[in-house]
Protein backbone atom coordinates (compact mmCIF):
# COMPACT_ATOMS: atom_id res chain seq x y z
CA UNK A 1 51.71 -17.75 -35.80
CA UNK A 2 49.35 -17.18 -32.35
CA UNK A 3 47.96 -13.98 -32.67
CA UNK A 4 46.82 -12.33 -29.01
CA UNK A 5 42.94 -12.43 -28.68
CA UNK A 6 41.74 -9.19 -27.50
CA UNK A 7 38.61 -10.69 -25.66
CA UNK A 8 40.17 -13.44 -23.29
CA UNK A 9 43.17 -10.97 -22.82
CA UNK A 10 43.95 -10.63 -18.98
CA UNK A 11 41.78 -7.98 -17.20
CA UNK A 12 45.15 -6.08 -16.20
CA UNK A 13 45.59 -5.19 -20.05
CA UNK A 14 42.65 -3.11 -20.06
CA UNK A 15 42.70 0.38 -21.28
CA UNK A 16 43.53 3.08 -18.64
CA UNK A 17 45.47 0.68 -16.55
CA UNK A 18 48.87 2.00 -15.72
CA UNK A 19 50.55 -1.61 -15.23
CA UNK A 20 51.89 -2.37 -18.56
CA UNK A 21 54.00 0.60 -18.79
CA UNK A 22 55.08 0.44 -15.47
CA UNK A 23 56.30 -3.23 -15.83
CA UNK A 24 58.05 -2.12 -19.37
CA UNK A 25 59.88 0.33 -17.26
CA UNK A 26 60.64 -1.66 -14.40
CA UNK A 27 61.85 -4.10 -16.98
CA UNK A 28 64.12 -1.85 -18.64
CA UNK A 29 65.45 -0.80 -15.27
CA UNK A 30 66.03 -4.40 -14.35
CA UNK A 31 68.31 -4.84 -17.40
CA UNK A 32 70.21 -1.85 -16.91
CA UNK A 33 70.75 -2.84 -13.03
CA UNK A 34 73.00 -5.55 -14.47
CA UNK A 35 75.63 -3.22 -15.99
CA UNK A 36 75.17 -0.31 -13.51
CA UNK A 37 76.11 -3.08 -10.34
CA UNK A 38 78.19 -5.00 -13.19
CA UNK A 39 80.31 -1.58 -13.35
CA UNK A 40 80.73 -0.85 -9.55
CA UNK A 41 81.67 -4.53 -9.17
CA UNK A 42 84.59 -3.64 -11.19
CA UNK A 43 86.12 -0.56 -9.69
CA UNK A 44 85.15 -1.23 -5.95
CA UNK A 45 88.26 -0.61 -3.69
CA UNK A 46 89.18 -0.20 -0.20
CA UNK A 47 87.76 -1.58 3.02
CA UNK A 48 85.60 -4.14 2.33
CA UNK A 49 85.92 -4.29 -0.69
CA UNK A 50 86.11 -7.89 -1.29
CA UNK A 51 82.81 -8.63 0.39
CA UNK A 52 81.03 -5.48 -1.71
CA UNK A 53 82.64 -7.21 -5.19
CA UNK A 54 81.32 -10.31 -4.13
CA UNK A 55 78.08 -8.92 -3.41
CA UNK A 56 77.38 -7.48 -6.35
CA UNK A 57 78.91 -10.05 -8.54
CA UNK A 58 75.81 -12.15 -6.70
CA UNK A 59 73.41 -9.55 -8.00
CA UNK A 60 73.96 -8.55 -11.49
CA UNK A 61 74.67 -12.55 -12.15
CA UNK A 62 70.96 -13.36 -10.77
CA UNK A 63 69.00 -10.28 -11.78
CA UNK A 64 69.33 -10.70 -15.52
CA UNK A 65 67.34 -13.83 -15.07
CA UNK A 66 65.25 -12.73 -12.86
CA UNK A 67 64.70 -10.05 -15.11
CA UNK A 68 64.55 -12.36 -18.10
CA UNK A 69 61.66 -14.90 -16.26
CA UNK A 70 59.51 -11.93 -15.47
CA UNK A 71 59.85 -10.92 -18.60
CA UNK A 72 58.81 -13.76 -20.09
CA UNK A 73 56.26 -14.54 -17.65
CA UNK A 74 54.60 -11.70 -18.32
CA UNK A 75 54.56 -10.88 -22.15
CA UNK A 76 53.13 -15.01 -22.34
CA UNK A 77 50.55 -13.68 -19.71
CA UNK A 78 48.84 -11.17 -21.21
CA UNK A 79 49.86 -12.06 -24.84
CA UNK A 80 51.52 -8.91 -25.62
CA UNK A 81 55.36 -7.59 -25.74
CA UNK A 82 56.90 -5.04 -23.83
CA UNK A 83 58.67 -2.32 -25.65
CA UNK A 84 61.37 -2.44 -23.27
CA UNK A 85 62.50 1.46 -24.65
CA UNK A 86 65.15 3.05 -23.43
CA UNK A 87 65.88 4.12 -20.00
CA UNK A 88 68.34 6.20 -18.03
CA UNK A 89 71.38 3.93 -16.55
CA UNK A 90 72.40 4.69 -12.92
CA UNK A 91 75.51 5.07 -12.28
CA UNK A 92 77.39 3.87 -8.84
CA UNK A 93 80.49 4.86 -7.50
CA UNK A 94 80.71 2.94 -3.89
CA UNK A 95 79.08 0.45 -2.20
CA UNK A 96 77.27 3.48 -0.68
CA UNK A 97 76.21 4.66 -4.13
CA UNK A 98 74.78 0.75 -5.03
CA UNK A 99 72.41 0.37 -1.70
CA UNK A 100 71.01 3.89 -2.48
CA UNK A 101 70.62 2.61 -6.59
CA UNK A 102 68.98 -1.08 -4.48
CA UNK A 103 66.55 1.28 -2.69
CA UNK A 104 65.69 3.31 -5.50
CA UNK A 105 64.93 0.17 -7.14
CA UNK A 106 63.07 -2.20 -4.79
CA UNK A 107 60.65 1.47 -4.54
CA UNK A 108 60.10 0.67 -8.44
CA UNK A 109 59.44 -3.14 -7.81
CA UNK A 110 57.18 -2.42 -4.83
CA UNK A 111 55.56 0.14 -6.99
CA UNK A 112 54.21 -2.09 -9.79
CA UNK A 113 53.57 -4.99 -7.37
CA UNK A 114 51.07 -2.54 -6.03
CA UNK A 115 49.06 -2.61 -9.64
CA UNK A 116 49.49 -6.27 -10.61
CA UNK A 117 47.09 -8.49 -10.22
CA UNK A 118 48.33 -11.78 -10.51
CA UNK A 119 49.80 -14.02 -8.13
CA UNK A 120 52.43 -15.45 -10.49
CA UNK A 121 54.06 -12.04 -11.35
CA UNK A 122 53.66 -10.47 -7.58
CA UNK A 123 55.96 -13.44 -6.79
CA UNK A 124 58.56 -13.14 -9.32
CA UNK A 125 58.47 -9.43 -8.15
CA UNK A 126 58.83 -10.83 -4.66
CA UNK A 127 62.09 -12.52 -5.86
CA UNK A 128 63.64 -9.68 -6.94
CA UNK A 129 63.12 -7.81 -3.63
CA UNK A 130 64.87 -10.99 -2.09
CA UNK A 131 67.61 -10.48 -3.90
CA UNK A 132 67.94 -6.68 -3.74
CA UNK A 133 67.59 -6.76 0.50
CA UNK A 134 70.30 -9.75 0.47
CA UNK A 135 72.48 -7.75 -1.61
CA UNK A 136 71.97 -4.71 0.64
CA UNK A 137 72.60 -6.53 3.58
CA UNK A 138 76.15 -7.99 2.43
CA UNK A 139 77.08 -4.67 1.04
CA UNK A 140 76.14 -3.12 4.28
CA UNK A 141 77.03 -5.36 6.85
CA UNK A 142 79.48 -7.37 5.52
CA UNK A 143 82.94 -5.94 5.13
């Protein structure tokens, strides 16, 4: 089995950087977005309805992946796992509640993006934010 050398581990892995347990947590949070929007999805109702379910039937089916690539990406980066611990699940009532949860959450991605330094993960992060302002915009505008 590869075992991680310490020495040619990336720079970012150093001790006293913040970035690995802020990508563990944006990780986890990235999981749990596809129940919480998985949930709402469900029990949507009323005007507009239609366009929110379809929505966010577009997001939790892409962000698991998403989630899954950076995931990936990242733990073969810098040779190490993520814990992926637990974390709180949001919970969203309306299409109302699910853009608020989207803000709360492209804050988080923008967040770590801020400490990573490498290219390859800033653009996965980039992807997500794609996904969570198209989302936004169909549950907003479209109806």
């Amino acid at each position: 089995m590869l075992k991680r050398n310490p020495q040619t581990a990336p720079t970012e892995m150093k001790v006293g950087n913040k970035a690995p347990k802020m990508m563990d947590a944006l990780m986890c949070d990235l999981l749990e977005a596809v129940t919480a929007v998985h949930k709402a999805h469900l029990k949507i109702t009323g005007e507009g309805s239609y366009a929110a379910h379809k929505a966010m039937g577009e997001f939790y089916d892409s962000i698991g992946d998403l989630a899954d690539g950076l995931i990936e990406g990242y733990q073969g980066l810098t040779e190490t796992l993520l814990e992926l611990g637990p974390c709180e699940a949001p919970s969203c009532s309306s299409s109302k509640d699910c853009v608020k949860y989207l803000n709360t959450l492209y804050a988080k991605v923008n967040a770590v993006q801020a400490v990573c330094t490498y290219s390859e993960i800033s653009n996965d992060l980039d992807n997500v934010k794609s996904l969570i302002n198209s989302t936004k915009y169909k549950l907003i505008f479209l109806k």
